[in-house]
PDB file of N, CA and C in Angstrom:
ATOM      1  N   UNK A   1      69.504  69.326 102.239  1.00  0.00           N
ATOM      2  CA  UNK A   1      69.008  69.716 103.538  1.00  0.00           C
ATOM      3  C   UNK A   1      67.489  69.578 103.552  1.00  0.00           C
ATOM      4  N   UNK A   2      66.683  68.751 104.343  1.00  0.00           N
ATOM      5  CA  UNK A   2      64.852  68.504 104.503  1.00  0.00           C
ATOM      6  C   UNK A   2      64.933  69.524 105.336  1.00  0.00           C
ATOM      7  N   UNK A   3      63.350  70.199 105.171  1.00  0.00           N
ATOM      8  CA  UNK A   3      62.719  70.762 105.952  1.00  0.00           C
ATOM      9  C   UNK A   3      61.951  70.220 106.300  1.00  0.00           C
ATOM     10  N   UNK A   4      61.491  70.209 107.886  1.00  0.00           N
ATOM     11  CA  UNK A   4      60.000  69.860 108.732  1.00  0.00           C
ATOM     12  C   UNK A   4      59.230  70.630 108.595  1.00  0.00           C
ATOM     13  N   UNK A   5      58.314  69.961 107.529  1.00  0.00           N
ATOM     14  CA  UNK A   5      57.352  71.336 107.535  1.00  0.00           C
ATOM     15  C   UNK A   5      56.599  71.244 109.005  1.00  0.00           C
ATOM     16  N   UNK A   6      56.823  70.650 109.917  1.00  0.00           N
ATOM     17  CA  UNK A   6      56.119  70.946 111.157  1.00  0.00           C
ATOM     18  C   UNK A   6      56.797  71.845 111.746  1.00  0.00           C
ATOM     19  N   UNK A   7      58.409  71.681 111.575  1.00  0.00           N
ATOM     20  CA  UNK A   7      59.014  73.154 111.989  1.00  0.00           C
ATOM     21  C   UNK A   7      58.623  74.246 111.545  1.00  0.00           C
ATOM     22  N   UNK A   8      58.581  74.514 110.265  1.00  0.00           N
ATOM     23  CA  UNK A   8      57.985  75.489 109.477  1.00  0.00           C
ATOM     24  C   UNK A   8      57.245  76.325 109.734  1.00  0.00           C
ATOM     25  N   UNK A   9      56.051  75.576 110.068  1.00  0.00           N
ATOM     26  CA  UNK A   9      54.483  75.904 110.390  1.00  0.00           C
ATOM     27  C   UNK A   9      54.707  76.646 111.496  1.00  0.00           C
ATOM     28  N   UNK A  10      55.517  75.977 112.722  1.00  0.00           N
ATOM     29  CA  UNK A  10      55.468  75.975 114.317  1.00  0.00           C
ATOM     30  C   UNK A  10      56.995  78.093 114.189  1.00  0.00           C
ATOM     31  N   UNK A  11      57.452  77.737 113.357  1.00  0.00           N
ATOM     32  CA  UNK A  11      57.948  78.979 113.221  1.00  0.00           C
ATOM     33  C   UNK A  11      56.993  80.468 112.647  1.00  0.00           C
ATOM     34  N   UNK A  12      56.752  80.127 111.786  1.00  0.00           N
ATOM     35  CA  UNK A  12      55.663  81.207 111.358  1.00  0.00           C
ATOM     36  C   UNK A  12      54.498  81.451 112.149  1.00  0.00           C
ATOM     37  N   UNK A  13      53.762  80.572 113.178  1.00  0.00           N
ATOM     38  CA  UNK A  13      52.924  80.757 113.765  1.00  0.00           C
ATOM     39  C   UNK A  13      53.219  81.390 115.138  1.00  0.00           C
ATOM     40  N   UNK A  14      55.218  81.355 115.610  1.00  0.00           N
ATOM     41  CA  UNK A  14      55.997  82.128 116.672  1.00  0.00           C
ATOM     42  C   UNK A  14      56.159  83.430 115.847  1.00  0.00           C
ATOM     43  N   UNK A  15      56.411  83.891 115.047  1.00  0.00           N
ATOM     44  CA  UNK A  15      56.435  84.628 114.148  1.00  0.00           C
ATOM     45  C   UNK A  15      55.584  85.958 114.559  1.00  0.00           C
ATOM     46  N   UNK A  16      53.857  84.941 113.976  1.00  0.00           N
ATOM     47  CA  UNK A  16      52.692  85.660 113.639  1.00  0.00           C
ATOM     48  C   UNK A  16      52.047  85.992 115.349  1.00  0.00           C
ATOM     49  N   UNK A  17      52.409  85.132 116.434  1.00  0.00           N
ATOM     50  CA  UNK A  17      51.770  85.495 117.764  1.00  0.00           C
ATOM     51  C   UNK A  17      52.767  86.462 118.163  1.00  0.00           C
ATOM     52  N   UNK A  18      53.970  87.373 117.700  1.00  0.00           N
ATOM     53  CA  UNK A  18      54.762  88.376 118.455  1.00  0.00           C
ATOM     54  C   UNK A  18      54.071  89.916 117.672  1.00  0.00           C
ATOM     55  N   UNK A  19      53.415  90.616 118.480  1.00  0.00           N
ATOM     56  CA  UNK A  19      52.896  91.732 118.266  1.00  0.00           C
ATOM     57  C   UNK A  19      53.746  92.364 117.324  1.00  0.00           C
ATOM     58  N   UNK A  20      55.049  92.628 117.400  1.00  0.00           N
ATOM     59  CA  UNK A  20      55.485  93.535 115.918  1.00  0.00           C
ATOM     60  C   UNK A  20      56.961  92.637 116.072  1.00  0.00           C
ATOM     61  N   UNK A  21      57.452  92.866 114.311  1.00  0.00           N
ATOM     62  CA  UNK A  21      59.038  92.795 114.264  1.00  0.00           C
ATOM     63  C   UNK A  21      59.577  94.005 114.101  1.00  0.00           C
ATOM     64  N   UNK A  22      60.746  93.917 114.426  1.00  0.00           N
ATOM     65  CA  UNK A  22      61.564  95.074 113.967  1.00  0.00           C
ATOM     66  C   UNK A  22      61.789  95.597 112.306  1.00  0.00           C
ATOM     67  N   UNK A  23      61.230  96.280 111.993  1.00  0.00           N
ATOM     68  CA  UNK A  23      61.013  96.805 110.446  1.00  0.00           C
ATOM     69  C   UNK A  23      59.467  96.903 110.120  1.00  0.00           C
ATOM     70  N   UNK A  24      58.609  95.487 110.661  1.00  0.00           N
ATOM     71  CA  UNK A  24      57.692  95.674 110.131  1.00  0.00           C
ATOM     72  C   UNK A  24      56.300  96.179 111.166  1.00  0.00           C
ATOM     73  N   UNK A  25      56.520  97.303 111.682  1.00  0.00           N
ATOM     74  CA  UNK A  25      55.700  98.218 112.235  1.00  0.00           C
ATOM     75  C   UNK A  25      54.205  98.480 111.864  1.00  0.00           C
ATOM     76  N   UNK A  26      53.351  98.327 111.892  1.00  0.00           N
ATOM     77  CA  UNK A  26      52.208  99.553 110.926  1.00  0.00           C
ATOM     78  C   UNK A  26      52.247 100.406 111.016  1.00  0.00           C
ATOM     79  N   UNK A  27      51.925 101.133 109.779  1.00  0.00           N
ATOM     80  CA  UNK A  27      52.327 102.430 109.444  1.00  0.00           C
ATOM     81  C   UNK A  27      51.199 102.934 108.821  1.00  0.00           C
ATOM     82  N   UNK A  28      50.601 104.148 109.339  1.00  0.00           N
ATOM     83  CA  UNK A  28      49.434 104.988 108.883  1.00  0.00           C
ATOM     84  C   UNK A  28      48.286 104.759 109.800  1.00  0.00           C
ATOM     85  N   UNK A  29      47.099 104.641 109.125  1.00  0.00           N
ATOM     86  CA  UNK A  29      45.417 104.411 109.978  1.00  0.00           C
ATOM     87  C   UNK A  29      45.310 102.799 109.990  1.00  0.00           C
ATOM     88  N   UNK A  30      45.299 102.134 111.584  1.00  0.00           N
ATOM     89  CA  UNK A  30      45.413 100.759 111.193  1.00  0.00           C
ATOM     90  C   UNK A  30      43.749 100.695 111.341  1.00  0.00           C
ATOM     91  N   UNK A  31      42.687 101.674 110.956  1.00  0.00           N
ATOM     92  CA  UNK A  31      41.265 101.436 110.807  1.00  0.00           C
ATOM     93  C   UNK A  31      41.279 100.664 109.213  1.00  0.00           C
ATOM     94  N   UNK A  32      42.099 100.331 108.448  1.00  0.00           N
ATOM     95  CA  UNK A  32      42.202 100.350 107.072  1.00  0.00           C
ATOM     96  C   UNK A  32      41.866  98.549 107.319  1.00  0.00           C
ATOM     97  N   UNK A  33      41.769  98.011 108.217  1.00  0.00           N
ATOM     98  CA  UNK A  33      41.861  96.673 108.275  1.00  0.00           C
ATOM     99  C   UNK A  33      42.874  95.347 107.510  1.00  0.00           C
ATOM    100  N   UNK A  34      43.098  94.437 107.672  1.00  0.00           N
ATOM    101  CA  UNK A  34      43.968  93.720 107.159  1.00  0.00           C
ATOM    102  C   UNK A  34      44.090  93.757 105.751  1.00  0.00           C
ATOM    103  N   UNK A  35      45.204  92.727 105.250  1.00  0.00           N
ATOM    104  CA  UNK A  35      44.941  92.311 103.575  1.00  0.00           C
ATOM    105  C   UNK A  35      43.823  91.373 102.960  1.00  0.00           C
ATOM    106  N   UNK A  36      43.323  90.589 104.001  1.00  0.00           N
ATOM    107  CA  UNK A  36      42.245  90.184 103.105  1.00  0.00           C
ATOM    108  C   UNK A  36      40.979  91.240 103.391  1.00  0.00           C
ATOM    109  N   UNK A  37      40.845  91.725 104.266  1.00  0.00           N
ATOM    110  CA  UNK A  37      39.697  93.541 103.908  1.00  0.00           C
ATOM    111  C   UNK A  37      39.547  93.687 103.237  1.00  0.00           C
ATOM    112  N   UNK A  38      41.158  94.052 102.485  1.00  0.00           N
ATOM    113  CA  UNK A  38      41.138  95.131 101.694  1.00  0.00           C
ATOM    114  C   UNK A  38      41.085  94.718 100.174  1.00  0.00           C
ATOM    115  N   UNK A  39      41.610  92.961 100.266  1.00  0.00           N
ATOM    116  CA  UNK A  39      41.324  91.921  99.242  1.00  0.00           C
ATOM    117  C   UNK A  39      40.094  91.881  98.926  1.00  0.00           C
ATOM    118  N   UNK A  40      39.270  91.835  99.627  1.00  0.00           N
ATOM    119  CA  UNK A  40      37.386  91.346  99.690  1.00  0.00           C
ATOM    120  C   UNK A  40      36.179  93.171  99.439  1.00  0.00           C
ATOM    121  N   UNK A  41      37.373  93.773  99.684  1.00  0.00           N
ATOM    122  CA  UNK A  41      36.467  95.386  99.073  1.00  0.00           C
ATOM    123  C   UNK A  41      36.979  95.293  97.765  1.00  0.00           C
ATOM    124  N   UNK A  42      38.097  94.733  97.420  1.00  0.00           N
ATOM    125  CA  UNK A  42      38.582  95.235  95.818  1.00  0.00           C
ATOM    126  C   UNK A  42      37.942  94.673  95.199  1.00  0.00           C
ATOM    127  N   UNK A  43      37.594  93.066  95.675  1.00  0.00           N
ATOM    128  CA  UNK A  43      36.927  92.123  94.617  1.00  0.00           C
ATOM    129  C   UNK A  43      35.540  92.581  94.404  1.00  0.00           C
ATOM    130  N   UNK A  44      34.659  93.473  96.184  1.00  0.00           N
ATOM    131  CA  UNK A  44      33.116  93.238  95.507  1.00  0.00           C
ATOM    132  C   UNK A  44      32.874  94.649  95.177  1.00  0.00           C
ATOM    133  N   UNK A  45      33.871  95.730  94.799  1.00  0.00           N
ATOM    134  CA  UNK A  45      34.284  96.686  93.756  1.00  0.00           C
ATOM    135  C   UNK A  45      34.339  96.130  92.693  1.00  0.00           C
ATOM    136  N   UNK A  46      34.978  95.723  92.410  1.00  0.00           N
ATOM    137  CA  UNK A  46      35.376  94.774  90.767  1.00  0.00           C
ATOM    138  C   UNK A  46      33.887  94.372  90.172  1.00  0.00           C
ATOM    139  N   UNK A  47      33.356  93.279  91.156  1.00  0.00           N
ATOM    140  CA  UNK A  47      32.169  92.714  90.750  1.00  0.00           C
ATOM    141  C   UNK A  47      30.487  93.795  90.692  1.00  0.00           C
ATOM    142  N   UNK A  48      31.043  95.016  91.225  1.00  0.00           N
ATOM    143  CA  UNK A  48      29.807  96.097  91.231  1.00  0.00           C
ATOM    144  C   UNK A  48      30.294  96.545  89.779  1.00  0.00           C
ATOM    145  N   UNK A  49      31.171  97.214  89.637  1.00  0.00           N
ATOM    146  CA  UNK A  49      31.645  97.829  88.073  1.00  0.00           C
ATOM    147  C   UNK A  49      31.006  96.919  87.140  1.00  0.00           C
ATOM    148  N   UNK A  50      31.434  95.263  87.213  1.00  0.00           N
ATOM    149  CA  UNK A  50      31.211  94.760  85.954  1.00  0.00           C
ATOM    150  C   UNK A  50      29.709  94.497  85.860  1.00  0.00           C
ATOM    151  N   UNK A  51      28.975  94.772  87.100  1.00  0.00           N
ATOM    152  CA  UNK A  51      27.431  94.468  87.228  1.00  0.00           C
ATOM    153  C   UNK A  51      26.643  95.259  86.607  1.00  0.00           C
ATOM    154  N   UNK A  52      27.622  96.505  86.872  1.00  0.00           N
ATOM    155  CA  UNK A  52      27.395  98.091  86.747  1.00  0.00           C
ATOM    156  C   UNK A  52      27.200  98.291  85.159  1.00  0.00           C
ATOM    157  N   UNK A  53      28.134  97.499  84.255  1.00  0.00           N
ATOM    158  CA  UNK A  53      28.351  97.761  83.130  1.00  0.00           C
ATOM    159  C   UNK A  53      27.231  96.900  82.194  1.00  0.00           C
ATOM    160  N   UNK A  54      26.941  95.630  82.661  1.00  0.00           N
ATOM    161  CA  UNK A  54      26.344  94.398  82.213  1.00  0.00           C
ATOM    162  C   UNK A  54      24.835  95.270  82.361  1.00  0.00           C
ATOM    163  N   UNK A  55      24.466  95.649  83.825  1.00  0.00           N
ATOM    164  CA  UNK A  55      23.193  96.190  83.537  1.00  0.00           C
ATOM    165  C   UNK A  55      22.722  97.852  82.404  1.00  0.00           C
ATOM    166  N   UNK A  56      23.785  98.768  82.591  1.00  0.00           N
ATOM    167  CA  UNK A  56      23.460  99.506  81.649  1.00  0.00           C
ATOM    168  C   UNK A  56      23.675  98.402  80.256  1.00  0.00           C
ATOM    169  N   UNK A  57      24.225  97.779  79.536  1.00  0.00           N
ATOM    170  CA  UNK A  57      24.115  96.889  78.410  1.00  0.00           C
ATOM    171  C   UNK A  57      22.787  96.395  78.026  1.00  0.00           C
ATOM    172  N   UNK A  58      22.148  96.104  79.090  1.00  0.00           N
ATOM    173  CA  UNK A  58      20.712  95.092  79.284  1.00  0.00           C
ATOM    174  C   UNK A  58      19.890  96.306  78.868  1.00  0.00           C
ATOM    175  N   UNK A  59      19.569  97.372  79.388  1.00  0.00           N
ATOM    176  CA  UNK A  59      19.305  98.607  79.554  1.00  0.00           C
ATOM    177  C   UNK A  59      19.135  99.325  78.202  1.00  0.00           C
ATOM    178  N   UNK A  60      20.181  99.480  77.793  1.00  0.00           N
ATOM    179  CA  UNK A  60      20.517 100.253  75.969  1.00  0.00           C
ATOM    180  C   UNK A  60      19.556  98.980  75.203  1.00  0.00           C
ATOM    181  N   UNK A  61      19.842  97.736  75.441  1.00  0.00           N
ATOM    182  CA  UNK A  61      19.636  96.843  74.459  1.00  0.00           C
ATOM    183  C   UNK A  61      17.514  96.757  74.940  1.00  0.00           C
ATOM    184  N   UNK A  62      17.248  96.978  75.788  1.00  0.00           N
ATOM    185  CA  UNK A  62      15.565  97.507  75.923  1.00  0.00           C
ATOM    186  C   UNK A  62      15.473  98.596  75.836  1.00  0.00           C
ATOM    187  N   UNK A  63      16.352  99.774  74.979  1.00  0.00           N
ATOM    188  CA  UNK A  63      16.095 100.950  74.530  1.00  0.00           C
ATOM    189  C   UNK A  63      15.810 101.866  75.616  1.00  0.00           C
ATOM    190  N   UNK A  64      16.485 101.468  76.884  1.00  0.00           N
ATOM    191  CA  UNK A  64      15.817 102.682  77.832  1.00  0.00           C
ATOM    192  C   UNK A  64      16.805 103.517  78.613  1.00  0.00           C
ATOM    193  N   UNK A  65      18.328 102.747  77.894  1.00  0.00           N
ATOM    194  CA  UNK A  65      19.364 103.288  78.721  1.00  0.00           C
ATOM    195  C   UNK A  65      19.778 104.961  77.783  1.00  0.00           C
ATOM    196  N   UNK A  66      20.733 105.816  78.375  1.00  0.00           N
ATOM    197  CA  UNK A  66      21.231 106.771  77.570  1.00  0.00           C
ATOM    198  C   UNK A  66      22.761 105.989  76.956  1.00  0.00           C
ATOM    199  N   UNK A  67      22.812 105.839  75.780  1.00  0.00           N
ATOM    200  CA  UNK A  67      24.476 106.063  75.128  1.00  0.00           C
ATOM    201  C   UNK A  67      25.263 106.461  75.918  1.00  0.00           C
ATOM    202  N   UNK A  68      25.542 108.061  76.518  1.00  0.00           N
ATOM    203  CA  UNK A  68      26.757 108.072  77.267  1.00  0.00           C
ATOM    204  C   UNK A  68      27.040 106.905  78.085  1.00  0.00           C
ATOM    205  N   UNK A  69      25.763 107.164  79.321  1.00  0.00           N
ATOM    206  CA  UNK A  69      26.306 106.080  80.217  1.00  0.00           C
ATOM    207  C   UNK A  69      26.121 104.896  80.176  1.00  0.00           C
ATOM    208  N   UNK A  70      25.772 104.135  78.795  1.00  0.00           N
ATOM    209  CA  UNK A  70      26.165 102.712  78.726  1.00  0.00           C
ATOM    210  C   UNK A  70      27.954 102.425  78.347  1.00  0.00           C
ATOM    211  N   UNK A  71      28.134 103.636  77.662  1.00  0.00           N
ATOM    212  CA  UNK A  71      29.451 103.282  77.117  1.00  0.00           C
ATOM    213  C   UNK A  71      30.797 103.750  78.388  1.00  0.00           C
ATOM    214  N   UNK A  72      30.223 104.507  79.181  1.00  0.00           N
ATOM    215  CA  UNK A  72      30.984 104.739  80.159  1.00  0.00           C
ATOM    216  C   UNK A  72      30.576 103.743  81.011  1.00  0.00           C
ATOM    217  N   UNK A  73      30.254 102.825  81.531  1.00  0.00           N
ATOM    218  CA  UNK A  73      29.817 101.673  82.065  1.00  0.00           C
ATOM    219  C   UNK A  73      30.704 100.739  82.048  1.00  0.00           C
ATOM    220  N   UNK A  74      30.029 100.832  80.360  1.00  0.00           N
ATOM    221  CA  UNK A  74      31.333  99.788  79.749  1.00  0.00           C
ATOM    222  C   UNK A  74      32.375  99.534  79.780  1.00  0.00           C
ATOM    223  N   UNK A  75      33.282 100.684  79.263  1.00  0.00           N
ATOM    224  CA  UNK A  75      34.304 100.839  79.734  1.00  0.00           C
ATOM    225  C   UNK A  75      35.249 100.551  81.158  1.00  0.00           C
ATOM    226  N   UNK A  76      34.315 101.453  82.239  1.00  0.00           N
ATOM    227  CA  UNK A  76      34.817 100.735  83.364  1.00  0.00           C
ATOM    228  C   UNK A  76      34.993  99.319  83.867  1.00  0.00           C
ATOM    229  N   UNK A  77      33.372  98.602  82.885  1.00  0.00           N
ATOM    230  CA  UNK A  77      33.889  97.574  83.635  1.00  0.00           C
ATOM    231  C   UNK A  77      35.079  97.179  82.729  1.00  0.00           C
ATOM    232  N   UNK A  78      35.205  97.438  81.394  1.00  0.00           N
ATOM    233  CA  UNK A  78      36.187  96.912  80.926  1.00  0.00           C
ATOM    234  C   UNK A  78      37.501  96.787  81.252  1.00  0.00           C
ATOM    235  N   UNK A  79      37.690  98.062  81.690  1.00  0.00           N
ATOM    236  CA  UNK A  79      39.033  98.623  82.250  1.00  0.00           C
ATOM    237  C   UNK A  79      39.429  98.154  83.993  1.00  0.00           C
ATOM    238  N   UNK A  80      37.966  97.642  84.741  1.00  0.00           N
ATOM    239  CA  UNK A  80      37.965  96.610  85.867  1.00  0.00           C
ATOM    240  C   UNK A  80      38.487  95.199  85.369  1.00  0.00           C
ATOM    241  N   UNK A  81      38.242  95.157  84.214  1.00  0.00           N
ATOM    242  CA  UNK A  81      37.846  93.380  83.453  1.00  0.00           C
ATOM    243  C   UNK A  81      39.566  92.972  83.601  1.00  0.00           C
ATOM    244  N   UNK A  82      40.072  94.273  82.907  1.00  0.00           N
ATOM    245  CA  UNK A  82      41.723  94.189  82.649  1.00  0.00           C
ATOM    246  C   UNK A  82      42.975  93.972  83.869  1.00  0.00           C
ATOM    247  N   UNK A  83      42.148  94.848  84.671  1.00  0.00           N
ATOM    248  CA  UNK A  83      42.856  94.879  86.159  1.00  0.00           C
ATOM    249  C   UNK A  83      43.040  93.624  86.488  1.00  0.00           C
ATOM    250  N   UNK A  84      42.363  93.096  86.605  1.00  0.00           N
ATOM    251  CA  UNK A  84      41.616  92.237  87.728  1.00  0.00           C
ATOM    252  C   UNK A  84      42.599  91.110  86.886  1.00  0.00           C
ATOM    253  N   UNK A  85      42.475  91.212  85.597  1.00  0.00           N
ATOM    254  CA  UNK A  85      43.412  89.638  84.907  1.00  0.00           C
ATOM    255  C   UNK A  85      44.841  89.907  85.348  1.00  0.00           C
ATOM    256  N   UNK A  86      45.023  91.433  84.767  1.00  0.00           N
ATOM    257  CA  UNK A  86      46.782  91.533  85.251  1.00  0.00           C
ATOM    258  C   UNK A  86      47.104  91.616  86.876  1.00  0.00           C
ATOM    259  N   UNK A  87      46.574  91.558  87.505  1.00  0.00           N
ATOM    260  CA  UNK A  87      46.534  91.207  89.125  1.00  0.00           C
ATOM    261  C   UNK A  87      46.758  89.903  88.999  1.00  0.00           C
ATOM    262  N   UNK A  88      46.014  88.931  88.338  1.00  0.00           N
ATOM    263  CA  UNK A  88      45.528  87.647  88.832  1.00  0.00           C
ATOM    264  C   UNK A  88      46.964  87.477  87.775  1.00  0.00           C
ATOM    265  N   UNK A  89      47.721  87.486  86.814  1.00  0.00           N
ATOM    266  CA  UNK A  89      48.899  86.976  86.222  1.00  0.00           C
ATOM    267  C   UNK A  89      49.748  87.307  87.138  1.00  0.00           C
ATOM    268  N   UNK A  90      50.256  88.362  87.961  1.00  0.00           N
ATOM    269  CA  UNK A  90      51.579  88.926  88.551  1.00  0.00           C
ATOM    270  C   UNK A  90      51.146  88.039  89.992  1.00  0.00           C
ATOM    271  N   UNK A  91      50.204  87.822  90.427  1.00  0.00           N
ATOM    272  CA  UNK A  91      50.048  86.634  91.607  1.00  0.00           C
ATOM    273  C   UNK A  91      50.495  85.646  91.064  1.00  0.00           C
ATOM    274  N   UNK A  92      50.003  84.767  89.923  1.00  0.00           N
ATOM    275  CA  UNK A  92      50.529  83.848  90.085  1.00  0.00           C
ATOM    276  C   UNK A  92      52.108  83.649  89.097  1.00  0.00           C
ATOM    277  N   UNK A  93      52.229  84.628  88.510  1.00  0.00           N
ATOM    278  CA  UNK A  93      53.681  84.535  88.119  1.00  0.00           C
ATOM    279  C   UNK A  93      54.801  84.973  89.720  1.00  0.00           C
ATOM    280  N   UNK A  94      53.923  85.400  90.733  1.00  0.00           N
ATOM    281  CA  UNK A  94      54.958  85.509  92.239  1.00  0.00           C
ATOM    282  C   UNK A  94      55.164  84.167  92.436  1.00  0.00           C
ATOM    283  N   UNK A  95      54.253  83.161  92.405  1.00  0.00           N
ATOM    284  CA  UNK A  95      53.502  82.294  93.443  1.00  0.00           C
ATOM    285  C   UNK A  95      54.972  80.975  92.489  1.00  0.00           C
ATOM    286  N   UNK A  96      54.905  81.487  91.239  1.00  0.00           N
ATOM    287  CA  UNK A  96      55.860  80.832  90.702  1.00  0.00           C
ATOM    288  C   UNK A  96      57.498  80.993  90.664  1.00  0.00           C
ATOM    289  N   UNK A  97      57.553  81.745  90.927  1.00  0.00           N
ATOM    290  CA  UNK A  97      58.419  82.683  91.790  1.00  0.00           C
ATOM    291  C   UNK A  97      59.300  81.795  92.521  1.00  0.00           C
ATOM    292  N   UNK A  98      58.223  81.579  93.645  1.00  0.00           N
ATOM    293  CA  UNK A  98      58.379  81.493  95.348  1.00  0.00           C
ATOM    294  C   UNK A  98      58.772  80.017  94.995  1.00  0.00           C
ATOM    295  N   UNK A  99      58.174  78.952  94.092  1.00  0.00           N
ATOM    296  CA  UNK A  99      58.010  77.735  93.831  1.00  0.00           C
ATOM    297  C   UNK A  99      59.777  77.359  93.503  1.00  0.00           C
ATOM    298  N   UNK A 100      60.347  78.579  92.871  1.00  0.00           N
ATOM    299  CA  UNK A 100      61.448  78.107  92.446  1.00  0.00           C
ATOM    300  C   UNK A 100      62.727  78.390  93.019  1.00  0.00           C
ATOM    301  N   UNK A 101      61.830  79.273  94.297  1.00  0.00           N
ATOM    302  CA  UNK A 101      63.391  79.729  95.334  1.00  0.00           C
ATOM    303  C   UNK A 101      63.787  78.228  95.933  1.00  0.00           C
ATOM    304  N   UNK A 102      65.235  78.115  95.735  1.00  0.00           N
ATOM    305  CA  UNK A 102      65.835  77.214  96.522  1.00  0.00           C
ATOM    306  C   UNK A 102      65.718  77.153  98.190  1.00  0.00           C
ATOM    307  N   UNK A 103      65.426  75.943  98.361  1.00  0.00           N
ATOM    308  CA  UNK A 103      65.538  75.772 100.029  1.00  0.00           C
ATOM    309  C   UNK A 103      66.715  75.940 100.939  1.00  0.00           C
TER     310      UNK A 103
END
């Protein structure tokens, strides 16, 4: 069986212009803005932590930072460093996923 992907397209875009489906409602504060929002705060979160961590590093290493909070720095970003990979594996182990659902 071919698909048109011009059908395709022309379906999802009837889809995406009908204000709601049945099931998929919003639900809660829709001030929270879409998924890429909320995509683009996580990432320049991510990228403040690891900035966060890199500059106390710079900091200790010109002798002017304190120990605690270089190593708590660190950590976060480390523990950002980790996130951010196992996010980026379970995307694209979906994406592979999706690649192998039958048409």
């Amino acid at each position: 069986m071919a698909v048109n992907f011009a059908d395709a397209v022309n379906a999802y875009q009837k889809i995406a212009r009908k204000d709601s489906l049945p099931g998929l409602e919003t639900r809660g504060n829709s001030s929270s803005g879409d998924f890429a929002d909320i995509l683009r705060t996580a990432t320049q979160d991510a990228v403040g932590a690891l900035r966060a961590g890199e500059q106390q590093t710079l900091a200790a290493a010109a002798g002017t930072a304190d120990l605690n909070d270089v190593v708590t720095a660190v950590g976060k970003a480390e523990m950002t460093l980790q996130t951010v990979v196992t996010l980026r594996d379970r995307v694209i182990q979906a994406y592979q996923e999706i690649l192998r659902m039958p048409i």
